[in-house]
N, C-alpha and C. Protein backbone atom coordinates (compact mmCIF):
# COMPACT_ATOMS: atom_id res chain seq x y z
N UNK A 1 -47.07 3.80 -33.91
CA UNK A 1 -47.68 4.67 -34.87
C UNK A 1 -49.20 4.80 -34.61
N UNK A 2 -49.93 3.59 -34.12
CA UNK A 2 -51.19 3.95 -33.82
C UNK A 2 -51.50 4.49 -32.77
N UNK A 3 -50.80 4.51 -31.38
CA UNK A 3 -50.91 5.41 -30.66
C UNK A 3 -50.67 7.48 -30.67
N UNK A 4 -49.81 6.88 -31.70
CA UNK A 4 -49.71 8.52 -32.08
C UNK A 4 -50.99 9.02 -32.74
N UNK A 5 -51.35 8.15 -34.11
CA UNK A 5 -52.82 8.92 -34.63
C UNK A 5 -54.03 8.84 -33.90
N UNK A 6 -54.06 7.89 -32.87
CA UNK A 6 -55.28 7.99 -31.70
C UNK A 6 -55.05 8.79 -30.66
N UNK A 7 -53.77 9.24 -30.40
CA UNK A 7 -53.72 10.45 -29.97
C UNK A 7 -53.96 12.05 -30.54
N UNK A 8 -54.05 11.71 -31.71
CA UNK A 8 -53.63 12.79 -32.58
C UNK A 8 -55.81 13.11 -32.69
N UNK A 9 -55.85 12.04 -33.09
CA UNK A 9 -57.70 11.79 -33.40
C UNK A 9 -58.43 12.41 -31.93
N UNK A 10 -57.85 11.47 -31.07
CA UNK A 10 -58.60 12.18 -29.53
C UNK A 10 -58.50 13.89 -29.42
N UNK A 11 -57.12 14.29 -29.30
CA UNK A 11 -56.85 15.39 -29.50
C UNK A 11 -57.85 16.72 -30.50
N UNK A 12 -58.42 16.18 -31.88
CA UNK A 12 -59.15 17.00 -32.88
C UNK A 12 -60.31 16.73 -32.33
N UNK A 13 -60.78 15.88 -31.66
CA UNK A 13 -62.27 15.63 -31.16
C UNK A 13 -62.43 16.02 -29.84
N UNK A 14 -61.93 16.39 -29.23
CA UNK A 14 -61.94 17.23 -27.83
C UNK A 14 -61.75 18.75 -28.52
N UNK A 15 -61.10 18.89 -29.06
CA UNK A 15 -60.88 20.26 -29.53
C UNK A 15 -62.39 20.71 -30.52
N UNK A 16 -63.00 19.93 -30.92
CA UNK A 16 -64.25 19.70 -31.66
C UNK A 16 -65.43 19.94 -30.72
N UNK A 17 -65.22 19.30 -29.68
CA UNK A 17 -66.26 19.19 -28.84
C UNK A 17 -66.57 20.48 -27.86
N UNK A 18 -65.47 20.77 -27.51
CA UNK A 18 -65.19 22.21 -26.40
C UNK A 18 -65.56 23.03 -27.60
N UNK A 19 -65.37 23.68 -28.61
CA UNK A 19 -65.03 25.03 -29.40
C UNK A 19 -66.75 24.59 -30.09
N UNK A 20 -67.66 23.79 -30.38
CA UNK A 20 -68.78 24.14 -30.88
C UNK A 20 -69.74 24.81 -29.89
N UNK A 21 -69.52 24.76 -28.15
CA UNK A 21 -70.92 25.35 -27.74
C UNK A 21 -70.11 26.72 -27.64
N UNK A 22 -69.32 27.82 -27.73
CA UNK A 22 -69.14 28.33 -28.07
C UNK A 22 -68.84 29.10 -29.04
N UNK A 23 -69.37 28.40 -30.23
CA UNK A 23 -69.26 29.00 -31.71
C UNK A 23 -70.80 29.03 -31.88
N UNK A 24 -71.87 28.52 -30.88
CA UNK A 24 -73.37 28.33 -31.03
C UNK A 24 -73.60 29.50 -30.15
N UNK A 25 -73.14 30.04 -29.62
CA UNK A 25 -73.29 31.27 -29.37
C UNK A 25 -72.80 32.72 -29.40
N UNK A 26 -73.56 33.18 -30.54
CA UNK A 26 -73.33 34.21 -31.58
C UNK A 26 -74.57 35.25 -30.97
N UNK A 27 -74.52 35.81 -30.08
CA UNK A 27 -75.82 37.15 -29.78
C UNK A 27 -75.37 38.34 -30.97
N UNK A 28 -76.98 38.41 -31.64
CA UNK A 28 -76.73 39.93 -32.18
C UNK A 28 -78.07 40.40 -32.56
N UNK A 29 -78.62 41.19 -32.68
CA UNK A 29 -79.97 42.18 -32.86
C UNK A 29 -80.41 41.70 -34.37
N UNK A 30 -80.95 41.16 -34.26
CA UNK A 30 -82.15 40.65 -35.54
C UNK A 30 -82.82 42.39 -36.17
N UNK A 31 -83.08 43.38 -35.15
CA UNK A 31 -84.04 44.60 -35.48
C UNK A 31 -84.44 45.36 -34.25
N UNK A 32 -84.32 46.11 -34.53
CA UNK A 32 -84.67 47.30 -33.69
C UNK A 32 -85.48 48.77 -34.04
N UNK A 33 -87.03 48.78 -33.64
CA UNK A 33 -87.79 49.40 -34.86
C UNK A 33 -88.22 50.37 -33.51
N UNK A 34 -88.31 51.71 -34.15
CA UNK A 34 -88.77 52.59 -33.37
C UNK A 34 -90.39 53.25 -33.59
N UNK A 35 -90.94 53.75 -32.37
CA UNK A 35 -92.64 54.23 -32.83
C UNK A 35 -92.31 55.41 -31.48
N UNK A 36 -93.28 56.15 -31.79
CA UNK A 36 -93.70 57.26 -31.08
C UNK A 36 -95.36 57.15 -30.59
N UNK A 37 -95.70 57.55 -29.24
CA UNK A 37 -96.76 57.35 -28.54
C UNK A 37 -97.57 58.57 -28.76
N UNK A 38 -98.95 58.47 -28.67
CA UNK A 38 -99.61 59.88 -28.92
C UNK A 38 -99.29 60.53 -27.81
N UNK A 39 -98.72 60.12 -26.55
CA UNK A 39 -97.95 61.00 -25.73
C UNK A 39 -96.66 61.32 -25.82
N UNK A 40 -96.17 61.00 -26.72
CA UNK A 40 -94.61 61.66 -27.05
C UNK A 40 -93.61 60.74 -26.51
N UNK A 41 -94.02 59.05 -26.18
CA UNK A 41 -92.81 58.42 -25.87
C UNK A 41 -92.57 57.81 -26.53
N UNK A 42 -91.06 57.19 -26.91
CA UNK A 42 -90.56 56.64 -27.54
C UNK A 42 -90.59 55.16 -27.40
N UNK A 43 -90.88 54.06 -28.05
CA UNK A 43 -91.04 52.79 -27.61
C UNK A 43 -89.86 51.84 -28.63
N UNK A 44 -89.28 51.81 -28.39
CA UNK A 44 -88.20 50.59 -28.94
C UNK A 44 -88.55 49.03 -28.99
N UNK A 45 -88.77 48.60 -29.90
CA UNK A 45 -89.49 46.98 -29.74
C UNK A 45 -87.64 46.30 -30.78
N UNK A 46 -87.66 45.21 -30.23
CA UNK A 46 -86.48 44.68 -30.41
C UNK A 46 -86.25 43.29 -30.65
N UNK A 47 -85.62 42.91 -30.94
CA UNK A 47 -85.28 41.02 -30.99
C UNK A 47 -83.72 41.01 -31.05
N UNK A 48 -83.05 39.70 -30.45
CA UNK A 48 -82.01 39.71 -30.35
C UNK A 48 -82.18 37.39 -29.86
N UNK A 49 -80.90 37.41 -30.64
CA UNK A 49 -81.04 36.24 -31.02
C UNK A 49 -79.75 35.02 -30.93
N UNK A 50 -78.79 33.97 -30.78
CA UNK A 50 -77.88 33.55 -30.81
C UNK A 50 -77.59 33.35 -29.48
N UNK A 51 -78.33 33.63 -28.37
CA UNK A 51 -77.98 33.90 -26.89
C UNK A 51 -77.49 32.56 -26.72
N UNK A 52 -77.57 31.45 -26.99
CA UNK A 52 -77.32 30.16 -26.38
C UNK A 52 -78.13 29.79 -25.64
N UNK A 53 -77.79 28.42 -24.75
CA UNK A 53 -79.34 27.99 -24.39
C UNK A 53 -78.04 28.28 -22.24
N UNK A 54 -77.19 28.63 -22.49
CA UNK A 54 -76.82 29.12 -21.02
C UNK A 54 -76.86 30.08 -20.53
N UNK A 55 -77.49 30.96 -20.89
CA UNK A 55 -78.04 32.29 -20.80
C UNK A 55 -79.16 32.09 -20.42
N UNK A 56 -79.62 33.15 -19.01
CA UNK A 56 -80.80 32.80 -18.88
C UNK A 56 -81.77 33.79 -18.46
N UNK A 57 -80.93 35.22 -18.99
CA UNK A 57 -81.35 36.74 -19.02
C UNK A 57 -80.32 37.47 -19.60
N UNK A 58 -80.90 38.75 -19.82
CA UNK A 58 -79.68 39.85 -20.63
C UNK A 58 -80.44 41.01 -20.35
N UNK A 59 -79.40 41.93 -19.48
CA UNK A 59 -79.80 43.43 -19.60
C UNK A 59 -79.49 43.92 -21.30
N UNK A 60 -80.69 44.72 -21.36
CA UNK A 60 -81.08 45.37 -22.68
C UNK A 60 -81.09 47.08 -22.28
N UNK A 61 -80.35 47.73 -22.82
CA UNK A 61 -80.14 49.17 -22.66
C UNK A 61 -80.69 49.93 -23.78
N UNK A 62 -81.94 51.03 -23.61
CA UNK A 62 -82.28 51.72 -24.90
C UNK A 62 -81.14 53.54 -24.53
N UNK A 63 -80.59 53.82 -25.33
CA UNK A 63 -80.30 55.13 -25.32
C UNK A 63 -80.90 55.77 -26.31
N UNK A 64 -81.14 57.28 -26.77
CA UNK A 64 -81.84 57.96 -27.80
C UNK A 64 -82.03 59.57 -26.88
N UNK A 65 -80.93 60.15 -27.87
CA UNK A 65 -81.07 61.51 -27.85
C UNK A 65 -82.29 62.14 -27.98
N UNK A 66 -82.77 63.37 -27.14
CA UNK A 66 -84.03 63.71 -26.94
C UNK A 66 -84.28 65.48 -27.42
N UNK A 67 -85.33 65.86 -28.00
CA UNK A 67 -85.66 67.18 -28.11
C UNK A 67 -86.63 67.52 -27.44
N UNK A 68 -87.59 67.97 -27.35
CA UNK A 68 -89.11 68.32 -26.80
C UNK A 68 -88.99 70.06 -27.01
N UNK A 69 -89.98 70.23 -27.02
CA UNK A 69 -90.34 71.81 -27.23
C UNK A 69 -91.64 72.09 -26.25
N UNK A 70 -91.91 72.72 -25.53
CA UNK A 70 -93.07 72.99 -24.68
C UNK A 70 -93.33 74.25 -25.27
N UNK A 71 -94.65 75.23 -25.12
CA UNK A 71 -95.00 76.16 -25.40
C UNK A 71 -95.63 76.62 -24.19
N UNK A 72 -96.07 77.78 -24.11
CA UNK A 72 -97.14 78.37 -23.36
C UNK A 72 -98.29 78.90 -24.20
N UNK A 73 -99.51 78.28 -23.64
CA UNK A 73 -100.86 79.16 -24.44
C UNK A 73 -101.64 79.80 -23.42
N UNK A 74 -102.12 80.70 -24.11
CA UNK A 74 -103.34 81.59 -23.06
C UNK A 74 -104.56 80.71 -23.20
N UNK A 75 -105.66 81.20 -22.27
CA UNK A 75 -106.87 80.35 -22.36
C UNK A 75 -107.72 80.63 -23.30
N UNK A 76 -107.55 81.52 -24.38
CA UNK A 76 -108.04 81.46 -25.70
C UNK A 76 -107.03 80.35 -26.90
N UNK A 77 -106.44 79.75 -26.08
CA UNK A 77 -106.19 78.72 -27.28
C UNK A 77 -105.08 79.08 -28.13
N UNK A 78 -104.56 80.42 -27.96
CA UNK A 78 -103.85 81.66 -29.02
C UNK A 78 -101.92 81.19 -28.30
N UNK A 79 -101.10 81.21 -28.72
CA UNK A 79 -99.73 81.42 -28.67
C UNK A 79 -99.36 82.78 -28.44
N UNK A 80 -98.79 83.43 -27.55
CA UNK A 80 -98.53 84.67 -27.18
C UNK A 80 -97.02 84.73 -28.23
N UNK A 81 -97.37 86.26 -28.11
CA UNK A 81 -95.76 86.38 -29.33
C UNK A 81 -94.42 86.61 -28.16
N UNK A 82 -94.82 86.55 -27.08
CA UNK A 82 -93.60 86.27 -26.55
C UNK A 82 -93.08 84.99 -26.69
N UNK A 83 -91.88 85.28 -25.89
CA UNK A 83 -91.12 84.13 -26.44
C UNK A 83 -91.37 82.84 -25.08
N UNK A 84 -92.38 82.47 -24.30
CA UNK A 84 -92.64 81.50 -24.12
C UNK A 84 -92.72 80.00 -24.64
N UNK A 85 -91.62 79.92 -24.80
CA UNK A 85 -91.10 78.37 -25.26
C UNK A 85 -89.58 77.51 -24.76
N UNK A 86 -89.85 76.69 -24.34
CA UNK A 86 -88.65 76.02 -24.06
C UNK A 86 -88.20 74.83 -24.43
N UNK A 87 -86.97 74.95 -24.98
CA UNK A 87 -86.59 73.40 -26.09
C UNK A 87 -85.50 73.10 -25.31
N UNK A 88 -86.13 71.55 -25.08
CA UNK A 88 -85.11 70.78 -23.94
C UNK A 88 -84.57 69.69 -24.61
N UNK A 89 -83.33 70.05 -24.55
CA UNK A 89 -82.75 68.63 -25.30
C UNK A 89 -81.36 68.00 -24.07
N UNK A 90 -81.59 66.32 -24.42
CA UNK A 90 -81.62 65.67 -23.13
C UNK A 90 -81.19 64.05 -23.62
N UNK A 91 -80.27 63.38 -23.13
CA UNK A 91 -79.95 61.66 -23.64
C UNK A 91 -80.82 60.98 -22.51
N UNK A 92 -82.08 60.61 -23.10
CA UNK A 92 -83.05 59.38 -22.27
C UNK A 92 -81.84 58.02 -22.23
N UNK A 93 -82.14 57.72 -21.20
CA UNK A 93 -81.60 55.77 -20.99
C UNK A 93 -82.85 55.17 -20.04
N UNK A 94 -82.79 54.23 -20.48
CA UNK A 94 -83.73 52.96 -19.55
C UNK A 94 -82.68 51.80 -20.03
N UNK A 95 -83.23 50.92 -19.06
CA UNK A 95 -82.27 49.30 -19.01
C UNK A 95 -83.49 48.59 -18.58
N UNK A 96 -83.64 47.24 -18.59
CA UNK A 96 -84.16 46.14 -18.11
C UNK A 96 -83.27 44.76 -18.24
N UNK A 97 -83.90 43.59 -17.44
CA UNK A 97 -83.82 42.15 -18.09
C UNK A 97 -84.54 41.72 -18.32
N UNK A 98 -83.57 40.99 -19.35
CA UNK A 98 -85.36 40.36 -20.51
C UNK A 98 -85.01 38.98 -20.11
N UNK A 99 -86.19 38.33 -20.10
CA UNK A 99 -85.61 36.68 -19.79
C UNK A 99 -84.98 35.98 -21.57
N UNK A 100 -84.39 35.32 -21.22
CA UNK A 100 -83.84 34.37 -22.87
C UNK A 100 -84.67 33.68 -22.87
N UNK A 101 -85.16 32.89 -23.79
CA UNK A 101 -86.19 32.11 -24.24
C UNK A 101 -85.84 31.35 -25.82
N UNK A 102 -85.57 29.67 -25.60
CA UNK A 102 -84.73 29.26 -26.72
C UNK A 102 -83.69 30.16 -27.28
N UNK A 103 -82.91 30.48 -26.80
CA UNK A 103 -81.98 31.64 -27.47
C UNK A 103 -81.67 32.66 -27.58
N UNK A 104 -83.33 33.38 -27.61
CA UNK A 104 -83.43 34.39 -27.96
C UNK A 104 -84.04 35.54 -27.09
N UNK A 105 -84.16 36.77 -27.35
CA UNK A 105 -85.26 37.61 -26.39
C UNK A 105 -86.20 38.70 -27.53
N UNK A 106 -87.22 38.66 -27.21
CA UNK A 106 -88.30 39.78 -28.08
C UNK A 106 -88.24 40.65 -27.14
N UNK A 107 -88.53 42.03 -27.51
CA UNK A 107 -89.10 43.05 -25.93
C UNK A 107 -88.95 44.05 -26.57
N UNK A 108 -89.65 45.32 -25.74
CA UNK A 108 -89.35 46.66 -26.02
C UNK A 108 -88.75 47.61 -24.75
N UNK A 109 -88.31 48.64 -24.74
CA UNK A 109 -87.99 49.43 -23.57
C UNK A 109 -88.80 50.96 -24.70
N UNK A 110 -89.11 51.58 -23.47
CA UNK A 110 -89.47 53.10 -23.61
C UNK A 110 -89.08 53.91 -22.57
N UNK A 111 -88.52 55.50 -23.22
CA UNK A 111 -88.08 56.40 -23.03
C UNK A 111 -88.94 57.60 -23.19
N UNK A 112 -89.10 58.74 -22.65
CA UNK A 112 -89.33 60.15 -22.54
C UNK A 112 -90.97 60.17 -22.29
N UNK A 113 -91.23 61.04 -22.94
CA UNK A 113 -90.18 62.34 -23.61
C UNK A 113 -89.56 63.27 -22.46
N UNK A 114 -88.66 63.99 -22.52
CA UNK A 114 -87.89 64.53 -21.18
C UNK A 114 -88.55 65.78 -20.61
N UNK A 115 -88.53 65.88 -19.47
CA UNK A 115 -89.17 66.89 -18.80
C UNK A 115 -89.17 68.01 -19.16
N UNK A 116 -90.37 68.93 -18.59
CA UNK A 116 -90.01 70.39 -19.10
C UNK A 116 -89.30 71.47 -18.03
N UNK A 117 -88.62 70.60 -16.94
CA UNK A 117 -87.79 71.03 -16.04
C UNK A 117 -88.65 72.23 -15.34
N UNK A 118 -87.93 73.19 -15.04
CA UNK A 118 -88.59 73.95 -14.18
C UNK A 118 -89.14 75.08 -15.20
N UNK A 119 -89.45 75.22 -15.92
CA UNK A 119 -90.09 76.00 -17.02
C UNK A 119 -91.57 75.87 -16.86
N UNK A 120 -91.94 76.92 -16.56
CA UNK A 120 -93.38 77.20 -16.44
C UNK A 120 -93.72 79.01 -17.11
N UNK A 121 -95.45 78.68 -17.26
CA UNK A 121 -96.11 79.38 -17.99
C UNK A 121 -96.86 80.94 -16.86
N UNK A 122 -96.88 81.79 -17.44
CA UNK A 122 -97.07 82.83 -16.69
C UNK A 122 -98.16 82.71 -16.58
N UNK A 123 -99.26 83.10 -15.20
CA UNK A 123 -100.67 83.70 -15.08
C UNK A 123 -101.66 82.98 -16.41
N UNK A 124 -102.66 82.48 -16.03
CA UNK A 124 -103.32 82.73 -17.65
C UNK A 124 -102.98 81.87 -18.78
N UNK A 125 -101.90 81.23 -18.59
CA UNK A 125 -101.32 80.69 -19.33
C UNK A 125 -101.01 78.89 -18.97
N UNK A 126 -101.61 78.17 -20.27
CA UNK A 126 -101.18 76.58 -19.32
C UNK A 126 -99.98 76.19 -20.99
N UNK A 127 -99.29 75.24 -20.03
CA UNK A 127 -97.79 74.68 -20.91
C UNK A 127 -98.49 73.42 -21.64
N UNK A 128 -98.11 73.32 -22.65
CA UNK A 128 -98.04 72.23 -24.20
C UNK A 128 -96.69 71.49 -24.52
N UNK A 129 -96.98 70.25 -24.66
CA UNK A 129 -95.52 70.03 -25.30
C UNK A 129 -96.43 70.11 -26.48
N UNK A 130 -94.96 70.36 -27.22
CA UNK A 130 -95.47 70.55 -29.10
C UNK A 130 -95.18 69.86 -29.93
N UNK A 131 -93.80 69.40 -29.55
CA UNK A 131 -92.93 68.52 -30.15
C UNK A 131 -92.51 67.68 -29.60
N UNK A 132 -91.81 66.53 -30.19
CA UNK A 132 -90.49 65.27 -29.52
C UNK A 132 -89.63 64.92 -30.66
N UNK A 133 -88.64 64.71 -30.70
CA UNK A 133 -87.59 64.21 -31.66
C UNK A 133 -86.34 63.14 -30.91
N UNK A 134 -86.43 61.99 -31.62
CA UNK A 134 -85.63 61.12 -31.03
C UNK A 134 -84.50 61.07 -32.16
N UNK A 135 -83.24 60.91 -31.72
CA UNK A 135 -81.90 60.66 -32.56
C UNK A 135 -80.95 59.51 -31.74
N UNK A 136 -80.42 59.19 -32.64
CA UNK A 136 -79.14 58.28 -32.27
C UNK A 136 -79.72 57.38 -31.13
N UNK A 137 -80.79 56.22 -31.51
CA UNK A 137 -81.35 55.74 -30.47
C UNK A 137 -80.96 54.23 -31.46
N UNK A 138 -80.45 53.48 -30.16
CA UNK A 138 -79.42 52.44 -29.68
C UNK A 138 -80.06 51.23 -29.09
N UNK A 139 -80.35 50.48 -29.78
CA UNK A 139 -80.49 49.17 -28.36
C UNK A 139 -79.11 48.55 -27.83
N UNK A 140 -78.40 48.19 -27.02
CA UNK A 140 -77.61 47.56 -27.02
C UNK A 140 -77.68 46.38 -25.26
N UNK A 141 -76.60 45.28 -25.37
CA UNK A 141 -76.89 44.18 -24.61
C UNK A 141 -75.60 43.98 -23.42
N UNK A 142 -75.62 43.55 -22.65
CA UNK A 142 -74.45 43.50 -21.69
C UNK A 142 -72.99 42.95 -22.24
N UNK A 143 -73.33 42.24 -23.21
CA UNK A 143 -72.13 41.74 -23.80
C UNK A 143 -71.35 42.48 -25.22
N UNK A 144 -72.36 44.16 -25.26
CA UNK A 144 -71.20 44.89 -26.13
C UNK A 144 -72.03 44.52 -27.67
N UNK A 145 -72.99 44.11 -28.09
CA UNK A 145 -73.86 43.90 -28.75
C UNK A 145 -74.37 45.28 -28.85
N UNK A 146 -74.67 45.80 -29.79
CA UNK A 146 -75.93 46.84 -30.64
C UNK A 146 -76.42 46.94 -31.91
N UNK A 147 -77.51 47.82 -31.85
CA UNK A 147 -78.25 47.64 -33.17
C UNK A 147 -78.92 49.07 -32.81
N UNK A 148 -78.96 49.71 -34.08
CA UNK A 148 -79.36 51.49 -34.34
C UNK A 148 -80.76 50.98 -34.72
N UNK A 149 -81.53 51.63 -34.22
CA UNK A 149 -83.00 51.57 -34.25
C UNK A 149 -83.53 52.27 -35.56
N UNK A 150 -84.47 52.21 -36.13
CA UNK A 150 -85.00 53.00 -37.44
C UNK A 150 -86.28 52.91 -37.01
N UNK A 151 -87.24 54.17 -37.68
CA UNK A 151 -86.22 54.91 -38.37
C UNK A 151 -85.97 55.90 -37.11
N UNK A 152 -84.14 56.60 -37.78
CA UNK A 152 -83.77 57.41 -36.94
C UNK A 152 -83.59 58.69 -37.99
N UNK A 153 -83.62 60.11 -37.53
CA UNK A 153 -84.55 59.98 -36.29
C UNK A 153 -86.36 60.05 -36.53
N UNK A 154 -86.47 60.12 -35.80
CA UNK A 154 -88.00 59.90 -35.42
C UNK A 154 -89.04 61.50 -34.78
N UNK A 155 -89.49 61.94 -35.12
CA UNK A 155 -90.39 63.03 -34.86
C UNK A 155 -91.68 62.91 -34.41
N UNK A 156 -92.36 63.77 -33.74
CA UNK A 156 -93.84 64.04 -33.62
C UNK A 156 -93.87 65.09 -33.30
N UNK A 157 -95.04 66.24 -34.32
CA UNK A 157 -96.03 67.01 -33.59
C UNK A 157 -96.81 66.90 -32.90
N UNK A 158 -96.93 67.32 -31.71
CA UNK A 158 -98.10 67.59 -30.64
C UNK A 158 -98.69 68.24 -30.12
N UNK A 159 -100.30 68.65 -29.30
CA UNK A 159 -100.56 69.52 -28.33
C UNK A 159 -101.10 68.89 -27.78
N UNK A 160 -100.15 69.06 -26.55
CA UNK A 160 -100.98 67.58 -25.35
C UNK A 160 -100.30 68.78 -24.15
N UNK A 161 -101.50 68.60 -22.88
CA UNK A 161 -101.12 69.73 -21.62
C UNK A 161 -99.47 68.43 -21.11
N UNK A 162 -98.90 69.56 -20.73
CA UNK A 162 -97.48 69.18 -20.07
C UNK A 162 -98.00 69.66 -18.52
């Protein structure tokens, strides 16, 4: 009989021992806060936390749907009433690795704003972006981990030369 409950005891304490460093590691996004640059990029600053101490990097993926609006102005400063404008909408991605650090990782990734492709301004005329609008912007981690950034979405007016 005592070999059975010291078998039985060994048995719950091996099973104890294996299943806690895997219950100590729980990764998930503490926050994910979004800002806009006076140049129209998007900067994602982040934390993510539970990594374990055997981890010893994690690709971090930002996605975030993109708008931009460019204009054309004449060299009086004036908006022509033509229709010189082009609104480019576009899904930015960047990735990195962040190193782990006790557990965890702090960091940011930045995106855009997206090109104004081959859109250009006639004679006389130099290109503006005007706008940026970020949506549905995502941090997420190699292991299927995410967290929706706020606020979403995110806007800026601008006149900055493109």
């Amino acid at each position: 009989m005592r070999r059975i409950a010291l078998g039985l005891i060994s048995a719950a304490c091996s099973t104890v021992l294996v299943a806690t460093p895997a219950l100590a590691d729980n990764p998930h996004f503490l926050f994910a806060t979004n800002t806009i640059s006076p140049t129209g990029e998007l900067t994602t600053s982040f934390k993510e936390v539970g990594l374990g101490t055997g981890t010893t990097s994690v690709a971090i993926t930002l996605t975030a749907d993109t708008k931009a609006v460019y204009q054309c102005f004449n060299n009086g400063g004036n908006h022509p009433k033509a229709k010189n404008k082009e609104t480019v909408e576009t899904q930015e991605i960047t990735s990195a690795d962040f190193p782990v650090n006790n557990g965890q990782i702090t960091g940011s990734l930045t995106v855009g704003p997206p090109s104004k492709g081959d859109f250009s301004c006639p004679p006389g005329q130099s290109l503006f972006l005007e706008s940026v609008r970020y949506s549905n912007t995502r941090v997420s981690d190699q292991f299927g981990n995410f967290k929706n950034a706020t606020p979403d979405p995110i806007s800026v007016t601008l006149h900055i030369p493109a």
